[in-house]
Protein backbone atom coordinates (compact mmCIF):
# COMPACT_ATOMS: atom_id res chain seq x y z
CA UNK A 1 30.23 30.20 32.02
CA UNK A 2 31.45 30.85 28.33
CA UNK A 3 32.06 27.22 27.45
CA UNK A 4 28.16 26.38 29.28
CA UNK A 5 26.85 29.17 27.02
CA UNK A 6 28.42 28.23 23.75
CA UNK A 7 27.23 24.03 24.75
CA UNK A 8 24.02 25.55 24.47
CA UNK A 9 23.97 27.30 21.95
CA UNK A 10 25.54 24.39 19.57
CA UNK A 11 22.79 22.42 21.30
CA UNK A 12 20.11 25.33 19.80
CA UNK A 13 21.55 25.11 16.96
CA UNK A 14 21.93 21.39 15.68
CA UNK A 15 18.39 21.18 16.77
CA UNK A 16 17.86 23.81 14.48
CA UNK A 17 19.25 21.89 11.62
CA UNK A 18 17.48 18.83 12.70
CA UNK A 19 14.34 20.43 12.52
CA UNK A 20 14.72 21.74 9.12
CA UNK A 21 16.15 18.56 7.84
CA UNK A 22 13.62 16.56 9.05
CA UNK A 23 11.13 19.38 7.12
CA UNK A 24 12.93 18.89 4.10
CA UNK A 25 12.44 15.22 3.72
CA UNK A 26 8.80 15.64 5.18
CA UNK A 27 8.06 17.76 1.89
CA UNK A 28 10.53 15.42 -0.30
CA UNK A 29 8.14 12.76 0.55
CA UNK A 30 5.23 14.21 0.21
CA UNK A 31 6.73 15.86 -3.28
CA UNK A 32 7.79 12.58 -4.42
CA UNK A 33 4.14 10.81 -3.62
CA UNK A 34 2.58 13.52 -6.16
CA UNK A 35 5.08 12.76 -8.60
CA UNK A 36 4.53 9.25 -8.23
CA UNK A 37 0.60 9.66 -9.03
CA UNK A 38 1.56 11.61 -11.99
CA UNK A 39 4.02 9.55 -13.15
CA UNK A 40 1.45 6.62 -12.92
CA UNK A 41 -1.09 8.82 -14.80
CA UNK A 42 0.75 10.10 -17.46
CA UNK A 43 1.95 6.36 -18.21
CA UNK A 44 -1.98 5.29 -18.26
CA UNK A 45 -2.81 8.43 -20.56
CA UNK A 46 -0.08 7.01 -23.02
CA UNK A 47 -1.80 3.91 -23.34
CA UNK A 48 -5.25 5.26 -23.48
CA UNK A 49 -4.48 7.46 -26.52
CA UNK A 50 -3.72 3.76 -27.95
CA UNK A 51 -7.22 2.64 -27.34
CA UNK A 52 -10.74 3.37 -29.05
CA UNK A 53 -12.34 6.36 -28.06
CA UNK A 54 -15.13 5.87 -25.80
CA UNK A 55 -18.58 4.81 -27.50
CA UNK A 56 -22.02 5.40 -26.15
CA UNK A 57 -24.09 2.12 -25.30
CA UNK A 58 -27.43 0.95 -24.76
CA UNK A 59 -27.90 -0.13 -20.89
CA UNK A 60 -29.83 -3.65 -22.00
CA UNK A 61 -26.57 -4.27 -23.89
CA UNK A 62 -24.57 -4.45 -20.54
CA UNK A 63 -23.09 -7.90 -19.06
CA UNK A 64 -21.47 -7.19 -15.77
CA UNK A 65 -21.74 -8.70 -12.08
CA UNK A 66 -22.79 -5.28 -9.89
CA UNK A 67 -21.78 -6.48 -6.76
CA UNK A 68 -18.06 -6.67 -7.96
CA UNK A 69 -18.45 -3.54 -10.24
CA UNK A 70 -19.37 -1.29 -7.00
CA UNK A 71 -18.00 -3.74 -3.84
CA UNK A 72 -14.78 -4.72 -5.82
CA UNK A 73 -14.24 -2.09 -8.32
CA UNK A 74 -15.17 0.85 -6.61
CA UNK A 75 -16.46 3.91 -8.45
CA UNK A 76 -15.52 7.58 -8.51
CA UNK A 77 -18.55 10.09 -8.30
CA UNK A 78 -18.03 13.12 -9.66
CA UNK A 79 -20.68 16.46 -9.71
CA UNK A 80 -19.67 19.85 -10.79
CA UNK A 81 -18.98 21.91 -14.33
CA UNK A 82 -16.37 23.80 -15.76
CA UNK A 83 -17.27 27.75 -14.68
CA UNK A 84 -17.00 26.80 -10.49
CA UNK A 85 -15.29 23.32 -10.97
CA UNK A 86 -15.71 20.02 -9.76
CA UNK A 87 -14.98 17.14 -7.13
CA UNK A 88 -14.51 13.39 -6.90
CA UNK A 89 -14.73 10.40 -4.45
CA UNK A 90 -13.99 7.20 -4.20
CA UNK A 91 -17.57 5.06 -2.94
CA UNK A 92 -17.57 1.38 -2.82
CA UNK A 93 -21.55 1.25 -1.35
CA UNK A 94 -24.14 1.94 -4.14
CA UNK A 95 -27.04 -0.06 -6.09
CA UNK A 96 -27.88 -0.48 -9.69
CA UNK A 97 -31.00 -1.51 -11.13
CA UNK A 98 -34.54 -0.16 -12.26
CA UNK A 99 -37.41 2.24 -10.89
CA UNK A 100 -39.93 4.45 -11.79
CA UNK A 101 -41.14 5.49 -15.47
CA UNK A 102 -40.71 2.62 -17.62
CA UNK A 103 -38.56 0.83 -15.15
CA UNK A 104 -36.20 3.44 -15.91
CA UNK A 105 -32.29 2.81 -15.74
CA UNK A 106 -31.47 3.66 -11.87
CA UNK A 107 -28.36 4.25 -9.76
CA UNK A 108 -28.29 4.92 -6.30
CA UNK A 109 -25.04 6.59 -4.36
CA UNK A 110 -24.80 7.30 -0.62
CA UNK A 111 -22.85 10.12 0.76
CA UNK A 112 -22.09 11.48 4.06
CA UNK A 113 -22.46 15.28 5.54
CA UNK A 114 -18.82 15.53 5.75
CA UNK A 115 -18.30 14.83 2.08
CA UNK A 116 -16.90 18.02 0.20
CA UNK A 117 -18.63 16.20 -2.97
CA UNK A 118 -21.80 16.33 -1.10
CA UNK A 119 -22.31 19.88 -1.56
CA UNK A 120 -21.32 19.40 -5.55
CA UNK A 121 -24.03 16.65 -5.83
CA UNK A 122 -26.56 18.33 -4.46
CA UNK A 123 -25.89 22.22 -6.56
CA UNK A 124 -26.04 19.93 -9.76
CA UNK A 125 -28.60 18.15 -11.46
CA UNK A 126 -26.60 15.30 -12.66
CA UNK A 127 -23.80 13.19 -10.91
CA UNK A 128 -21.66 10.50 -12.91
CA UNK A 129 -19.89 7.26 -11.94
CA UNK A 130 -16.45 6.65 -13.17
CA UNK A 131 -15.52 2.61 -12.77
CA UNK A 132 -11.78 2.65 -13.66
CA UNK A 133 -9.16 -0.11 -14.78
CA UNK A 134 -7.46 -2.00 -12.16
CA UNK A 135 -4.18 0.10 -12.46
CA UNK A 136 -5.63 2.54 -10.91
CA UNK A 137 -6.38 1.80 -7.51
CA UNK A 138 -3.68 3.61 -5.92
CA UNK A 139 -4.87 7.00 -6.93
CA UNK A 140 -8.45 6.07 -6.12
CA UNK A 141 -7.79 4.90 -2.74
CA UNK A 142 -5.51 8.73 -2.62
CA UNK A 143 -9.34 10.08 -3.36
CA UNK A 144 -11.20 8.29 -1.50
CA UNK A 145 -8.69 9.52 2.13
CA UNK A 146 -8.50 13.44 0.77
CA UNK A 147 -10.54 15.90 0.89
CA UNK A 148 -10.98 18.19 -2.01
CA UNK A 149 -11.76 21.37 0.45
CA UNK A 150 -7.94 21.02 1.47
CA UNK A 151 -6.22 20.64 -2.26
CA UNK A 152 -6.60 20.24 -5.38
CA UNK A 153 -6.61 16.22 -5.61
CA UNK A 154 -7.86 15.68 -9.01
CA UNK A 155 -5.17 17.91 -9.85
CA UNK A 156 -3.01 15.71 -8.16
CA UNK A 157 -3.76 12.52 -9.48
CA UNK A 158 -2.91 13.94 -12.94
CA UNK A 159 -6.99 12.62 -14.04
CA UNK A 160 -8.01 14.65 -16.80
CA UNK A 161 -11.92 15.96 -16.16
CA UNK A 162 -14.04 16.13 -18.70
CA UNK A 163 -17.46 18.31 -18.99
CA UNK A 164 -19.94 17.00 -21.16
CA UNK A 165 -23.47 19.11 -21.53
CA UNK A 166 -24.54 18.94 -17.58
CA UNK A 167 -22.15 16.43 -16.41
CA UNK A 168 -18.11 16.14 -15.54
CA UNK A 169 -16.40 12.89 -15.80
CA UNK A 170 -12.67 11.24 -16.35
CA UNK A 171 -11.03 10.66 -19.87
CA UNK A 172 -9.44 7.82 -17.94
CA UNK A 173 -12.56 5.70 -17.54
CA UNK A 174 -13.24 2.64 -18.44
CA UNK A 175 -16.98 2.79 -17.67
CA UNK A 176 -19.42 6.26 -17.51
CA UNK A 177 -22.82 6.60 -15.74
CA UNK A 178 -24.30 9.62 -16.40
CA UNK A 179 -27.08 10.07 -13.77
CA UNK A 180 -30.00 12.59 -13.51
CA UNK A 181 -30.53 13.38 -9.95
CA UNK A 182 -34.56 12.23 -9.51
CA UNK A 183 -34.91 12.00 -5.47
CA UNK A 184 -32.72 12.17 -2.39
CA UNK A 185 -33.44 11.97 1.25
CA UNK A 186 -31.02 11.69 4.26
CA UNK A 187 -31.63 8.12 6.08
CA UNK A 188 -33.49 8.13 9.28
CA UNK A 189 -32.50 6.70 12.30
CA UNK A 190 -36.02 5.88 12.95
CA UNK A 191 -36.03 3.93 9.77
CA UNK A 192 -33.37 1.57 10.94
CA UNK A 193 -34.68 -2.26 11.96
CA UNK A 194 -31.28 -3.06 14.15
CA UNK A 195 -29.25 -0.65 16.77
CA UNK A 196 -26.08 -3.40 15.99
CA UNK A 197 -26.40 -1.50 11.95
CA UNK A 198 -25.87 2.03 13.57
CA UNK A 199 -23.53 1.31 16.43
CA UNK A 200 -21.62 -0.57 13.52
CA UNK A 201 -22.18 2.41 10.50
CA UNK A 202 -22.65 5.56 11.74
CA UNK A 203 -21.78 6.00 15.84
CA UNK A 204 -21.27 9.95 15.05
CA UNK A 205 -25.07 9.46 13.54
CA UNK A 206 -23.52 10.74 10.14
CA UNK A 207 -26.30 9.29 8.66
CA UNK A 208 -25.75 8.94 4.60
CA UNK A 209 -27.76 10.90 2.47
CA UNK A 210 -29.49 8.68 -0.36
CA UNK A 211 -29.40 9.52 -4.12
CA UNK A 212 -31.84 8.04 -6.67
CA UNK A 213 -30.09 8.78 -10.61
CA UNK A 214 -31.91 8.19 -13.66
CA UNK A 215 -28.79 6.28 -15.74
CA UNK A 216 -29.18 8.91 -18.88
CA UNK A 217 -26.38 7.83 -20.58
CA UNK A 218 -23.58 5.19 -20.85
CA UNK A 219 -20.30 5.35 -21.84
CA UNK A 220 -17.49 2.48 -22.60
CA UNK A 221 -13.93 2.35 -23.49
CA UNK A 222 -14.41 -1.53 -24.91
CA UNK A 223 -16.79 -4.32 -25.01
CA UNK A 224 -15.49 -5.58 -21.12
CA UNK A 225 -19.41 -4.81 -20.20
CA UNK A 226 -21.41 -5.45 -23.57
CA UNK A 227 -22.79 -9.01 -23.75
């Protein structure tokens, strides 16, 4: 009965240490996946304080194809301001062009309920799109799959925020919108022409939430967008 006893308790405890090894490289991995965004970030930040400061443009002075800028690009939009902070997201579904006023600048975002940036886009009056260089894609994909309510992912990412009069964005940036909020309105299933689009988009009926911007101001890093 002594031997049977001491079996099991060998047993108990190699499990034991199998557990807590296979803890320890759980967190080494996840440990050395932060380090690896901040390694990438503080390499990009080198060469950035290489580069011209970024300059404010006129929109009519832009050359750029859209569809690639927001389908191919992606964008990070970003609401918030320094006294209660701040929070990103990666979109890839969005619209430029003009309405209203004069046929005023215009960008339009989409967000879901879900979205913790939701609730920082709709406290604020002004929103911002950050379009940034192809070298970053890993850590925009990394914001695009976490949610800000569970960490601190800007943090993470080692992006430096920066809050400008009503509006945050990213030193990092390579292109700034700077948007005044002028309408939003959640889409209505009623308003939709073809079942297939929400059987296809939204089968929890987490229907987007639309955002009209006024594009106030423009920021570049380099002429990539001026004509």
């Amino acid at each position: 009965m002594m031997r049977k006893k001491e079996f099991l308790n060998n047993v108990s405890l190699l499990t034991r240490v199998q557990e807590r090894k296979n803890s320890i490289i759980k967190n080494y991995d996840f440990v050395a996946f932060t380090f690896g965004l901040h390694y990438l970030c503080i390499v990009k930040q080198s060469k950035l304080q290489k580069k011209k400061d970024m300059k404010e443009i006129n929109y009519k002075d832009m050359k750029f194809n859209p569809f690639n800028l927001i389908g191919g690009e992606w964008m990070l939009v970003t609401a918030g301001n320094e006294q209660t902070g701040c929070n990103t997201m990666t979109a890839s579904w969005g619209h430029l062009g003009c309405l209203w006023g004069n046929n005023d600048p215009t960008a339009v975002i989409y967000l879901r309920p879900s979205r913790y940036t939701k609730k920082f886009v709709d406290e604020e009056s002004y929103f911002t799109l950050c379009v940034m260089d192809k070298s970053f894609k890993k850590q925009m994909a990394y914001l695009g799959s976490v949610s800000g309510r569970d960490e601190d992912k800007i943090a993470k990412t080692g992006l430096t925020p920066v809050f400008a009069e009503d509006s945050v964005y990213f030193k990092e940036a390579k292109l700034v919108l700077v948007c005044k909020k002028l309408y939003q309105s959640e889409l209505q299933e009623s308003g939709f022409l073809y079942q297939r689009t929400i059987d296809e988009s939204y089968p929890l009926r987490d229907f987007h939430t639309m955002y009209v911007g006024k594009i106030e101001k423009i920021l570049v890093r380099d002429d990539e967008y001026l004509k």
